[in-house]
Protein backbone atom coordinates (compact mmCIF):
# COMPACT_ATOMS: atom_id res chain seq x y z
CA UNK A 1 44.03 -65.27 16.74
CA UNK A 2 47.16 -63.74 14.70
CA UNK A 3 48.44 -60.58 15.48
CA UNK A 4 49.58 -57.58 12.93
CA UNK A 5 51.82 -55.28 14.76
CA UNK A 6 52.20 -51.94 12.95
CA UNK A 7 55.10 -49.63 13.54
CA UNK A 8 54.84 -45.49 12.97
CA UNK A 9 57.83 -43.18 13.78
CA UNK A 10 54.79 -40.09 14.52
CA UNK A 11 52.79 -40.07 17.11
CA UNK A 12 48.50 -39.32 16.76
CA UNK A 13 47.77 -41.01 14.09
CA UNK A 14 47.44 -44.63 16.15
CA UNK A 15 43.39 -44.60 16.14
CA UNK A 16 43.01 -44.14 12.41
CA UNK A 17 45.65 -46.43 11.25
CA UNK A 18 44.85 -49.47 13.50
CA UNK A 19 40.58 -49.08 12.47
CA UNK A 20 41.75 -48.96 9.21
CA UNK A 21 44.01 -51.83 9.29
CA UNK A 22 41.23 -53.65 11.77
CA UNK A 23 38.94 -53.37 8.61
CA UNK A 24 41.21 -55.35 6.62
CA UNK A 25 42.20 -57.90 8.65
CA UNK A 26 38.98 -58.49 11.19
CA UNK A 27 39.99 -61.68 12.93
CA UNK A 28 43.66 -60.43 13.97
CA UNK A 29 44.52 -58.61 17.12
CA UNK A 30 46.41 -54.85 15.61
CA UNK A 31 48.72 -53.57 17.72
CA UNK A 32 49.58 -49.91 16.42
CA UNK A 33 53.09 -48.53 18.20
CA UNK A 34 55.17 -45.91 18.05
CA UNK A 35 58.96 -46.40 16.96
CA UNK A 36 61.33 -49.42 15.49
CA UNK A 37 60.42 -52.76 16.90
CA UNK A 38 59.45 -56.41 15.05
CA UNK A 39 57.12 -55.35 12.79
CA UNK A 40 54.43 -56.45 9.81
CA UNK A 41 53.63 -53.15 8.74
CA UNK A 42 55.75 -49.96 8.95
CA UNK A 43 54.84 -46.68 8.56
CA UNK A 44 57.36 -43.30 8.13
CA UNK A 45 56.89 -39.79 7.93
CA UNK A 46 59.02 -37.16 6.65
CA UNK A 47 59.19 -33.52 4.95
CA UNK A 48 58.87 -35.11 1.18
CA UNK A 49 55.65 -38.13 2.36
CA UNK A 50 54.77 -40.80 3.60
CA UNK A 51 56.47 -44.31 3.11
CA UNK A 52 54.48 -47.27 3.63
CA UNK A 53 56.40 -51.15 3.78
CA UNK A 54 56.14 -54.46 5.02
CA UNK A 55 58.26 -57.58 5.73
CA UNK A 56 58.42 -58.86 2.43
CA UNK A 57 59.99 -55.06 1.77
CA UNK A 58 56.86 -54.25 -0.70
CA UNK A 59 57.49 -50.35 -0.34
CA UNK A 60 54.71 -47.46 -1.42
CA UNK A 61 55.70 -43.70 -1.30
CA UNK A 62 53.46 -40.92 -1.79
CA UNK A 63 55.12 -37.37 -2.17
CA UNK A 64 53.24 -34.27 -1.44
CA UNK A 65 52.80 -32.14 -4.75
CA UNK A 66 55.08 -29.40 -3.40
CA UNK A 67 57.96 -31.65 -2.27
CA UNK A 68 58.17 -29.53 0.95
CA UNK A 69 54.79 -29.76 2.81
CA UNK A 70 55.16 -29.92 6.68
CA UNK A 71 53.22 -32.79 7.90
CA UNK A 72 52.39 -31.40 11.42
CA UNK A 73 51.03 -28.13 9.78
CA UNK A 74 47.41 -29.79 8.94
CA UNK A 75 46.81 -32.87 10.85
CA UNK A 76 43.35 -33.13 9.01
CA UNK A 77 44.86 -33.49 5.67
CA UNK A 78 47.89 -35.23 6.50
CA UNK A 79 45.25 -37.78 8.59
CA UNK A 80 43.02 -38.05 5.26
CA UNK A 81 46.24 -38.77 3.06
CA UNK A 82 47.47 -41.20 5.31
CA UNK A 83 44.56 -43.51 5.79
CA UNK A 84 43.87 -43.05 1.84
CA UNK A 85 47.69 -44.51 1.37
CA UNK A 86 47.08 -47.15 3.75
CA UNK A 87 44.43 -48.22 2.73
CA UNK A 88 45.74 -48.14 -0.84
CA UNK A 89 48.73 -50.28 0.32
CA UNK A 90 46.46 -52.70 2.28
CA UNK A 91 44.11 -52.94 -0.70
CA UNK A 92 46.88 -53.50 -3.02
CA UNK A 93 48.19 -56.76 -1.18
CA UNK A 94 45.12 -58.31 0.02
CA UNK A 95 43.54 -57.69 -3.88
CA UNK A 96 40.26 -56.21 -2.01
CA UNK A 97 38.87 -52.81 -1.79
CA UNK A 98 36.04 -52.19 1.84
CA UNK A 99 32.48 -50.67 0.50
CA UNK A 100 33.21 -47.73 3.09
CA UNK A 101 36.59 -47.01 1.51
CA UNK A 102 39.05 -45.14 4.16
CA UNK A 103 36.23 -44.01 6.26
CA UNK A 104 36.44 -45.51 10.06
CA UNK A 105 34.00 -43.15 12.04
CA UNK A 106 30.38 -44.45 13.10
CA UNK A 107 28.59 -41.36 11.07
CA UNK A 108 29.26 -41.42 7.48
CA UNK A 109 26.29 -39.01 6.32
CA UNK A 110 27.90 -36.08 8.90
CA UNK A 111 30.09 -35.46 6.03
CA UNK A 112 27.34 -35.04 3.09
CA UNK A 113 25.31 -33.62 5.90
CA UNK A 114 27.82 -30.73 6.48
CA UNK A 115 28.53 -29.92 3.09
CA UNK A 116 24.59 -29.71 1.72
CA UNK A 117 24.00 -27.52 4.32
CA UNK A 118 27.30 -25.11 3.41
CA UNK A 119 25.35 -25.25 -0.45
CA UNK A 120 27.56 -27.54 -1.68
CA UNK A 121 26.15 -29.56 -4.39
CA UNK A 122 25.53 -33.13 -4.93
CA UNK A 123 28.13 -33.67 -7.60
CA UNK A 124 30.85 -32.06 -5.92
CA UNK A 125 29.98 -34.24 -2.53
CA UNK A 126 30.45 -37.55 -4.72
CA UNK A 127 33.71 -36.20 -6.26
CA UNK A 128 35.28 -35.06 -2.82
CA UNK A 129 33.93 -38.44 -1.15
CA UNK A 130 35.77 -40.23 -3.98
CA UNK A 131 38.43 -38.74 -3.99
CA UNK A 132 38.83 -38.23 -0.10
CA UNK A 133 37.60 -41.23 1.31
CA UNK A 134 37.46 -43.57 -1.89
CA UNK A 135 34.07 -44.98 -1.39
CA UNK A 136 32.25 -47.38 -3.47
CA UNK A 137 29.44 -45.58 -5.86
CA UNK A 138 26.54 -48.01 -3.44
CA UNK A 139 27.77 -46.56 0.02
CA UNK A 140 28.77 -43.17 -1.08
CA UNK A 141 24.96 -42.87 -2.68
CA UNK A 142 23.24 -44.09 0.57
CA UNK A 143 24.97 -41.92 2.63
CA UNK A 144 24.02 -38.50 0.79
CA UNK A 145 20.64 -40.13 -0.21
CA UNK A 146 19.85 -40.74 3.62
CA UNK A 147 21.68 -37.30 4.53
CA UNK A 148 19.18 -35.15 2.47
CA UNK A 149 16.13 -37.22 4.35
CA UNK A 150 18.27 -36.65 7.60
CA UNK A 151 17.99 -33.01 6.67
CA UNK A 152 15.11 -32.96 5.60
CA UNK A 153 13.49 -34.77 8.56
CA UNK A 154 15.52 -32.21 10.92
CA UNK A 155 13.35 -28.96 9.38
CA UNK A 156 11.78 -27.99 12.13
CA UNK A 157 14.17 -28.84 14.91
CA UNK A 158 15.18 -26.31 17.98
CA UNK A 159 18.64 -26.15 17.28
CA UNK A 160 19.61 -23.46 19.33
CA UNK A 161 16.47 -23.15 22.02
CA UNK A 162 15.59 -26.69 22.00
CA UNK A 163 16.65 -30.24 23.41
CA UNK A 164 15.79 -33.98 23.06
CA UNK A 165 15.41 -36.09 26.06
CA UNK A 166 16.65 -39.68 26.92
CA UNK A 167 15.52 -41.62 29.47
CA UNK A 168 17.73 -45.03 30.57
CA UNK A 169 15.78 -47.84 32.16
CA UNK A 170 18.85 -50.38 32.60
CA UNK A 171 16.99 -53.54 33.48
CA UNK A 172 16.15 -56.43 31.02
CA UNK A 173 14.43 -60.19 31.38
CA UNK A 174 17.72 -61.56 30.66
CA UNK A 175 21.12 -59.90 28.48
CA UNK A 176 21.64 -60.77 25.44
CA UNK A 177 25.27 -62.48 24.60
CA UNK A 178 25.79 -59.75 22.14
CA UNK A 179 24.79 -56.46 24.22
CA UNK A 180 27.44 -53.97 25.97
CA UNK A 181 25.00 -51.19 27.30
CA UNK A 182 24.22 -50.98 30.38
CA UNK A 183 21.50 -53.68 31.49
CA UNK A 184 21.27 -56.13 34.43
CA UNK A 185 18.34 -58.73 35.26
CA UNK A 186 15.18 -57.50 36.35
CA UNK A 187 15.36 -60.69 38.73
CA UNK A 188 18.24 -59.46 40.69
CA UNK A 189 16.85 -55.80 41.08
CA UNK A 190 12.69 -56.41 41.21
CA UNK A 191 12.96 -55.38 44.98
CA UNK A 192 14.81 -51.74 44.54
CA UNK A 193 12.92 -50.60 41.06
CA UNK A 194 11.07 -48.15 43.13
CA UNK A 195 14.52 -46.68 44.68
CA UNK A 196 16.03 -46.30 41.15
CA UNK A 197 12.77 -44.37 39.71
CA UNK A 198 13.52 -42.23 43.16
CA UNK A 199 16.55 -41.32 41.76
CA UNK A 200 15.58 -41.28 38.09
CA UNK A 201 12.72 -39.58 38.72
CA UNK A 202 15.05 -36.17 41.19
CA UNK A 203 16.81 -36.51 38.23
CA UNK A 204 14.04 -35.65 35.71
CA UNK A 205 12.54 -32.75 38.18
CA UNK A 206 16.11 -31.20 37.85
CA UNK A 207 16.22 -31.60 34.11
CA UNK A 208 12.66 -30.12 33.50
CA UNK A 209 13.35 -27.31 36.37
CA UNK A 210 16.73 -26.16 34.27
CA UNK A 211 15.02 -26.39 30.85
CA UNK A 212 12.07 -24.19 31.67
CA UNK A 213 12.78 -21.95 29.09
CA UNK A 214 13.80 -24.37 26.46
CA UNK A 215 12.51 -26.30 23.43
CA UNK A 216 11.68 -30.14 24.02
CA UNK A 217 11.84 -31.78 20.69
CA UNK A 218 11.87 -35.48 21.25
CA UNK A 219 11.86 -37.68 24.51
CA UNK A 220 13.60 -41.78 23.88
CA UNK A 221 12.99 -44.07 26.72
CA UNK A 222 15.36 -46.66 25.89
CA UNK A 223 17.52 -49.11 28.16
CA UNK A 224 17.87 -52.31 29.09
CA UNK A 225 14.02 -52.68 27.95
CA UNK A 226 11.55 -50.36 29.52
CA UNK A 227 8.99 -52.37 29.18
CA UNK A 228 10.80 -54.81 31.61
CA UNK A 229 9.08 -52.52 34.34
CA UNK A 230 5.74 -53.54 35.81
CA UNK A 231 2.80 -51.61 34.62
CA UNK A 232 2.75 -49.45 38.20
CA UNK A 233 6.02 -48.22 37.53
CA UNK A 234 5.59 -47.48 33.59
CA UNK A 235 2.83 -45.27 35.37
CA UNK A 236 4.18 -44.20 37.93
CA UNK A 237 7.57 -42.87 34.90
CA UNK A 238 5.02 -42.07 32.69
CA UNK A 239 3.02 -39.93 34.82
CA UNK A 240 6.16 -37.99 36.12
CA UNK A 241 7.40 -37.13 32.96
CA UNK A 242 4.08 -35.73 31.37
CA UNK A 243 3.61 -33.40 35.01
CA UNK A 244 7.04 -32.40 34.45
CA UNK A 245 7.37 -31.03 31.21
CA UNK A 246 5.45 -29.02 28.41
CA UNK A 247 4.10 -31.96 25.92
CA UNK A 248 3.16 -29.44 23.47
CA UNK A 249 6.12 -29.09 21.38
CA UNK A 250 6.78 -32.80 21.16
CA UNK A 251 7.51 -33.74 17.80
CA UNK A 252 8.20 -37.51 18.60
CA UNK A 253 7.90 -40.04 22.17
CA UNK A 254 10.05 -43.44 21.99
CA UNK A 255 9.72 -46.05 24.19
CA UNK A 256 11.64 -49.40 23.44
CA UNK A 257 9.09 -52.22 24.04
CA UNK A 258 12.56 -54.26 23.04
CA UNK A 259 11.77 -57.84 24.48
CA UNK A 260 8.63 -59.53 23.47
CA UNK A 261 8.66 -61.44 26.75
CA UNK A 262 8.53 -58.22 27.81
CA UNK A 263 5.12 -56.99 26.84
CA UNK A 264 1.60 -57.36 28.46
CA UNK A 265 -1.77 -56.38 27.51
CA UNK A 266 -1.39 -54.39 31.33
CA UNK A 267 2.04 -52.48 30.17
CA UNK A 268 0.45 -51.14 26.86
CA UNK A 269 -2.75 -50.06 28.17
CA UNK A 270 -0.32 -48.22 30.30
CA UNK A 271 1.33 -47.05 27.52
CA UNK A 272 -1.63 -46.15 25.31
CA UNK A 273 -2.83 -43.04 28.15
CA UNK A 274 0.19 -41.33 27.27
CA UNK A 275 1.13 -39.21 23.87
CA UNK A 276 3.91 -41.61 23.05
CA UNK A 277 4.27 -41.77 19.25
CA UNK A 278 6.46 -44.20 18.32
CA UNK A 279 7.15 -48.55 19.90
CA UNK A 280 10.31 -50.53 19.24
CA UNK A 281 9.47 -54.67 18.80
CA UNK A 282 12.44 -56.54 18.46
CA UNK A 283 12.86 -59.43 17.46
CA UNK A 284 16.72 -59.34 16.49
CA UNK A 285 16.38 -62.74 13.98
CA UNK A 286 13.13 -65.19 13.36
CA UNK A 287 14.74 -68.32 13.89
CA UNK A 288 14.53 -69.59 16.88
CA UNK A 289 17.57 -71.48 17.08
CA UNK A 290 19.75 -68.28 16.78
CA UNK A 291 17.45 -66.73 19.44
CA UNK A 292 17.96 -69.51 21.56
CA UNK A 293 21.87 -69.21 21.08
CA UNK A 294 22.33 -65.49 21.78
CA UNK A 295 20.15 -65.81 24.99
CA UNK A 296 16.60 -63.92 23.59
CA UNK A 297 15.35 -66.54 26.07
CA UNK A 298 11.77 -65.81 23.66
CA UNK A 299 10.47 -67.51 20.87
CA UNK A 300 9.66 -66.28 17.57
CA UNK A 301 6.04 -66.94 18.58
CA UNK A 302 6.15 -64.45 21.05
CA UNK A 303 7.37 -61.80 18.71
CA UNK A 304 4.63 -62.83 16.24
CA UNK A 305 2.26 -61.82 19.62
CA UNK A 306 3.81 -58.76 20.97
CA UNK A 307 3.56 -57.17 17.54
CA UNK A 308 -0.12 -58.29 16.89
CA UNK A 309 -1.15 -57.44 20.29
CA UNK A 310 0.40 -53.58 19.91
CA UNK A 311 -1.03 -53.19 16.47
CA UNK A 312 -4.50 -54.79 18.10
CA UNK A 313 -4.00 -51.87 20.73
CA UNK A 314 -3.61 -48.93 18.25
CA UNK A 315 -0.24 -48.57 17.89
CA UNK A 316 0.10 -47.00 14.42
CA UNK A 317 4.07 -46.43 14.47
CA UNK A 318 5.99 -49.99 15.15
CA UNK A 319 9.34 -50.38 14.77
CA UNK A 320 11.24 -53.46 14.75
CA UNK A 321 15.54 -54.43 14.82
CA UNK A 322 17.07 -57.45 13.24
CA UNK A 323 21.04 -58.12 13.40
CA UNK A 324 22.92 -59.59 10.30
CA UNK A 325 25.90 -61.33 10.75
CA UNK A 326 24.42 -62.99 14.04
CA UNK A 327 26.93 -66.88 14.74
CA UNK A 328 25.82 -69.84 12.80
CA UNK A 329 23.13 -67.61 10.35
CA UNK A 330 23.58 -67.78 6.93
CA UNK A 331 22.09 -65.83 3.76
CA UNK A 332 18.70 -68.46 3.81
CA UNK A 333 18.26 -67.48 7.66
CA UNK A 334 18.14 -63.87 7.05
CA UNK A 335 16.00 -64.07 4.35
CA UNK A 336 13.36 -65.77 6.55
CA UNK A 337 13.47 -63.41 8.93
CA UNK A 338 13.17 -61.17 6.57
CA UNK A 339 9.91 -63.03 5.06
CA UNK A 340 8.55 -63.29 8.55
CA UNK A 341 9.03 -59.69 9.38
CA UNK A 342 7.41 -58.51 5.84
CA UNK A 343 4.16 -60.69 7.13
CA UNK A 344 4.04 -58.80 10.01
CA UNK A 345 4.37 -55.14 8.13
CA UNK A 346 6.15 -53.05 10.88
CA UNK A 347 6.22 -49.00 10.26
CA UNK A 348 9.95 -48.78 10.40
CA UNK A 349 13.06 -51.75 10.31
CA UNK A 350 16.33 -50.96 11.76
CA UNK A 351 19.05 -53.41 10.30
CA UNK A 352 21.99 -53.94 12.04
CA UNK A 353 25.15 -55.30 10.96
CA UNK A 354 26.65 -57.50 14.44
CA UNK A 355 29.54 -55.18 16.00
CA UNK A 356 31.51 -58.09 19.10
CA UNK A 357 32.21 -55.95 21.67
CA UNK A 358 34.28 -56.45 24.43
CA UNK A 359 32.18 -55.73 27.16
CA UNK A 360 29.63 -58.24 25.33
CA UNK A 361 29.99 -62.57 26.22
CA UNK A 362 29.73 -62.99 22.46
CA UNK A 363 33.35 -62.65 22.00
CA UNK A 364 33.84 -65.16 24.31
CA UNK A 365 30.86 -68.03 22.99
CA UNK A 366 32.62 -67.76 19.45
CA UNK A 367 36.11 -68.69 20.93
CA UNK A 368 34.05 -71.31 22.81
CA UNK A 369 31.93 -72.75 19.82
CA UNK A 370 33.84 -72.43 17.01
CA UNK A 371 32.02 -69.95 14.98
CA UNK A 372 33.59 -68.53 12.07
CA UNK A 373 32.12 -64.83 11.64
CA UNK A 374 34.95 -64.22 9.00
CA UNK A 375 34.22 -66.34 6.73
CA UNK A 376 30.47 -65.70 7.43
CA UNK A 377 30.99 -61.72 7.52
CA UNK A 378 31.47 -62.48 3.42
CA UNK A 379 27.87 -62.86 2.90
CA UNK A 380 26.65 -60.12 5.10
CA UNK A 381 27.05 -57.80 1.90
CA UNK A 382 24.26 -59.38 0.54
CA UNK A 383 22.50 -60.31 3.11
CA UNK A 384 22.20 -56.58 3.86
CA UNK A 385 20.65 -56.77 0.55
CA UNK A 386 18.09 -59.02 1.09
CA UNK A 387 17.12 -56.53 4.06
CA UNK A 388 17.02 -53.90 1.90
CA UNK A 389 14.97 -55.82 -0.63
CA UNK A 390 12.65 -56.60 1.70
CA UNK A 391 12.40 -52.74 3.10
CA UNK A 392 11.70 -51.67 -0.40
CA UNK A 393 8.91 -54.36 -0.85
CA UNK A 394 7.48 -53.06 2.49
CA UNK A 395 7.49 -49.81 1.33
CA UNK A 396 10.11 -48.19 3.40
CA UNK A 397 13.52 -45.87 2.54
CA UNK A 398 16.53 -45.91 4.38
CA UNK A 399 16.39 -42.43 6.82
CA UNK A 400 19.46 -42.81 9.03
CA UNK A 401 23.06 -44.45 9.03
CA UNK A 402 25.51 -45.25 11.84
CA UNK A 403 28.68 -47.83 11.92
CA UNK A 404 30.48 -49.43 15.01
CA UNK A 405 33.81 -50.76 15.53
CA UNK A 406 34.57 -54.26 14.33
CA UNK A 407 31.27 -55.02 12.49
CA UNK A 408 30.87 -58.00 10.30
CA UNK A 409 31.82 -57.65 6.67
CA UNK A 410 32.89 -53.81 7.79
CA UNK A 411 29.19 -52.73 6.83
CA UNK A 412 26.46 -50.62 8.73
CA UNK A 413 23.44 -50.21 10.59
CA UNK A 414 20.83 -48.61 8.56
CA UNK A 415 17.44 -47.53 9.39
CA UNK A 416 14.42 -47.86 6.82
CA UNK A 417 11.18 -46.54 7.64
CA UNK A 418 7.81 -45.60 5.64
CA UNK A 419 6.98 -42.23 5.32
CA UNK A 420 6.53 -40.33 8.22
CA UNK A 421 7.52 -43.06 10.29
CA UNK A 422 10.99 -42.39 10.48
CA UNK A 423 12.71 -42.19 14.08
CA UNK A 424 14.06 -38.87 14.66
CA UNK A 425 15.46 -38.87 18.30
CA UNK A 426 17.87 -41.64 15.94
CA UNK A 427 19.30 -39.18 13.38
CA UNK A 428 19.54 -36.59 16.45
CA UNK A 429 21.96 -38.97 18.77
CA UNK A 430 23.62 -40.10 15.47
CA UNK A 431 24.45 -36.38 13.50
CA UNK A 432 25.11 -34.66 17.15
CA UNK A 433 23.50 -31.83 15.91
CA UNK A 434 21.16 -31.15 19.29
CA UNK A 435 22.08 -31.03 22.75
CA UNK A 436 20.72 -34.71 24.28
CA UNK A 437 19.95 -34.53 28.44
CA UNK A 438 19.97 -38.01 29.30
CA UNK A 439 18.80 -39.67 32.72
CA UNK A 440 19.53 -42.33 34.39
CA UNK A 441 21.94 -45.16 35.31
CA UNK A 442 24.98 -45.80 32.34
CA UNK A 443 23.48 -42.44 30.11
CA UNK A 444 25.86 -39.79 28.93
CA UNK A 445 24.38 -36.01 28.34
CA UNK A 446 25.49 -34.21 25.42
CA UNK A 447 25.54 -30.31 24.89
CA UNK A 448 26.10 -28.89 21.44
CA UNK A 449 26.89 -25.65 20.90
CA UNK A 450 25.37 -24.86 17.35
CA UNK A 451 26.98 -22.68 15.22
CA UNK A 452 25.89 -20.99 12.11
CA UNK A 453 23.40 -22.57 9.55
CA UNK A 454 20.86 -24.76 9.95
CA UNK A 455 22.48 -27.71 11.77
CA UNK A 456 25.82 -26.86 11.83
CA UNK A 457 28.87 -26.64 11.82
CA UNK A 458 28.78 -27.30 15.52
CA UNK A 459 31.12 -25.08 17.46
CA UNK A 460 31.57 -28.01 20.31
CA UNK A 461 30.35 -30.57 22.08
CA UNK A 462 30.78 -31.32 25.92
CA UNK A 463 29.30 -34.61 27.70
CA UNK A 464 29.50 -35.41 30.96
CA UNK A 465 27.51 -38.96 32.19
CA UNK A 466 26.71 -41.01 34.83
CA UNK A 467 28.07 -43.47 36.68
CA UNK A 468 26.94 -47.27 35.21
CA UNK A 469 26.39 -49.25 38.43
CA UNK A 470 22.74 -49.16 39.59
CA UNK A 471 23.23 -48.78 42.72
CA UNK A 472 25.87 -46.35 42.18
CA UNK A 473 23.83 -44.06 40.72
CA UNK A 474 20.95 -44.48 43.03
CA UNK A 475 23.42 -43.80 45.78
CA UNK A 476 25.04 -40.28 44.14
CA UNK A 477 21.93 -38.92 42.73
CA UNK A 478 22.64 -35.64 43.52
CA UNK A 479 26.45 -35.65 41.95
CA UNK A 480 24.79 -36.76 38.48
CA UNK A 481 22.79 -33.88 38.62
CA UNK A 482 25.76 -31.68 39.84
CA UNK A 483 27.27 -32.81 36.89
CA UNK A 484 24.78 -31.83 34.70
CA UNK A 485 24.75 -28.33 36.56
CA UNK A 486 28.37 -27.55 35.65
CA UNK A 487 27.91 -28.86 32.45
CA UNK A 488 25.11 -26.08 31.43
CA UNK A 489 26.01 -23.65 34.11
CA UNK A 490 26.80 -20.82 31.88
């Protein structure tokens, strides 16, 4: 792997210029530093611009208008010129523009989102995104396209009184080489379940005690894969959480079914006694030798039979996640899976673009095998099309938008749904526009502090989360739900 190191003589500007150059160059290590040393880009700041050069001495310089601007006056602009020079510079010498233009951040819609609900119109959104971020007509139009749904969709959430809920069940069959959350084994913790629901389930009776007077809008019971739980303790959750708090004001219940070797007749006839709206199936590809390689440790089979055995058991709102981008796929795979998926006619598709993270042992199987995801990440454009082909054929829209760090092809994860089947506890963690209480090992609670209008602009948002290890958090139950105290004592 090459490295690009990149020089700037001004410190807090590091994040944005080394996501930005990331984007460009995705299979080199950036190093971003502050002051002179070897470098292959160079970045310099004064009272009159920004100058931009590299080795070769190829120099850019971009003057402010007034000659005289003060560039630590307004970090926000000075940030937005920046990256749009960079990127300019980059763009210039690798004779390539990126579909998501200067933008780095995982929610592109927040911006759309904002100004709509400020009564900004949709003309002067496209010119300021243009102009701003330089965004390609295709991703500038989904993102306000999916923002007014977002909005839409949000109508008659409790901003200010209200509160979504998330539940973390961190245990799965097996992990996936791909997945950073927080998930071990079900083999290595099938003896202490019941201690962790212990905790979990203090936890809960703390949350519902504090929220008394409060709004629940949405509960998510995600993971890990909840359904990796026997069908005692799905009760045994289940049960809690309906004695605990007011059901009536639900507008939407989650739970991730996830796995397909996950899912029993038993676990959804546990499911079924309860009002939750809304099952995940995923099946991540339908080819079973990319299954086989990222450690699904299922076979497309079994997907075929978790989803026909849910729909068979009256679940009306299915959703299911595929991954583009995944090692040794190409555009003929994905349009398979795609096929395959359109046979089975879920309610909602979430389509992912892969994201290697660190934490994940994909990183380290590519190094191992050979794969080459750059080269590959140049069809993800259109394989993402394909997906969204297939969407449209199904009869779905695209509701929600989110991107990651160092995703293939520097694309996004966009969820498509059929009317009124659209996921909202998604565009809620994704827009931050409700406080989220989450429970449970590896979760992290958010608390927004709305301001005027009808989602926004926030005034703040404060998190505070809880400790990852399992039995960790089983031991310091009470100090996650200290936390949680200070974080909404006042």
């Amino acid at each position: 792997m090459s490295t690009i190191n990149v020089t700037v003589n001004e410190k807090g500007f590091e994040y944005d210029i080394h996501s930005l150059v990331k984007a460009f160059y995705p299979e080199s290590e950036v190093k971003v530093e502050i002051g002179d040393c070897d470098y292959d880009i160079a970045i310099a700041f004064d009272n009159s611009g920004i100058s931009i050069k590299d080795t070769s001495g190829k120099v850019r310089i971009e003057e402010y208008a007034d000659g005289e601007k003060d560039l630590v006056e307004d970090r926000t602009e000075i940030k937005n010129v920046l990256k749009k020079l960079v990127y300019v510079f980059l763009s210039q010498k690798e004779g390539r523009e990126l579909p998501w233009g200067t933008l780095t951040g995982i929610r592109p819609t927040k911006i759309p989102m904002t100004m709509l609900n400020n009564g900004v119109s949709e003309d002067e959104i496209r010119k300021y995104m243009k102009e701003v971020y330089l965004l390609s007509d295709e991703k500038m139009n989904l993102a306000i396209d999916i923002a007014k749904r977002e909005k839409k969709l949000l109508g008659n959430i409790h901003y200010k009184d209200g509160y979504s809920l998330y539940i973390g069940i961190p245990f799965c069959p097996t992990t996936c080489l791909y997945c950073s959350f927080t998930s071990y084994a079900i083999s290595s913790w099938k003896k202490r379940v019941d201690e962790y629901l212990d905790a979990l389930c203090h936890e809960l009776e703390y949350v519902a005690k504090s929220n008394e007077g409060n709004i629940l809008d949405t509960i998510y019971i995600g993971g890990g894969t909840p359904t990796t739980l026997e069908p005692e303790h799905l009760e045994r959750l289940l049960s809690k959480i309906v004695s605990l708090f007011n059901m009536d004001s639900i507008q939407e219940f989650t739970i991730e079914a996830g796995r397909p070797d996950s899912i029993t007749p038993e676990k959804l006839d546990v499911i079924r006694k309860y009002p939750v709206t809304r099952i995940s199936v995923n099946p991540q590809t339908m080819n079973q030798k990319t299954l086989d390689l990222i450690g699904r440790r299922h076979s497309v089979e079994q997907v075929k039979e978790a989803f026909q055995l849910a729909r068979s058991k009256g679940f009306n709102n299915i959703n299911m996640d595929i991954i583009l981008g995944l090692p040794g796929e190409d555009i003929q795979d994905v349009a398979y899976t795609i096929d395959e998926i359109k046979k089975l006619n879920p309610d909602s598709l979430t389509i992912h673009s892969l994201a290697i993270k660190r934490a994940s042992k994909l990183a380290q199987v590519i190094s191992e095998k050979g794969f080459d995801l750059i080269a590959n990440s140049g069809s993800t454009d259109a394989a993402m099309e394909v997906g969204a082909a297939g969407t449209k054929a199904m009869g779905m829209e695209p509701y929600y938008l989110y991107r990651q760090k160092n995703m293939s092809g520097n694309l996004e994860n966009v969820g498509f749904s059929k009317e009124g089947k659209e996921g909202i506890y998604n565009i809620l963690i994704m827009e931050e526009v409700q406080t989220i209480i989450a429970c449970g090992a590896g979760t992290v609670t958010k608390r927004v502090y709305p301001g005027d209008g009808v989602s926004g602009p926030n005034i703040r948002i404060e998190r505070c989360d809880n400790v990852k290890d399992v039995a960790l958090y089983i031991e310091k139950i009470d100090e996650m739900i200290n936390r949680k105290r200070e974080l909404f004592k006042d």
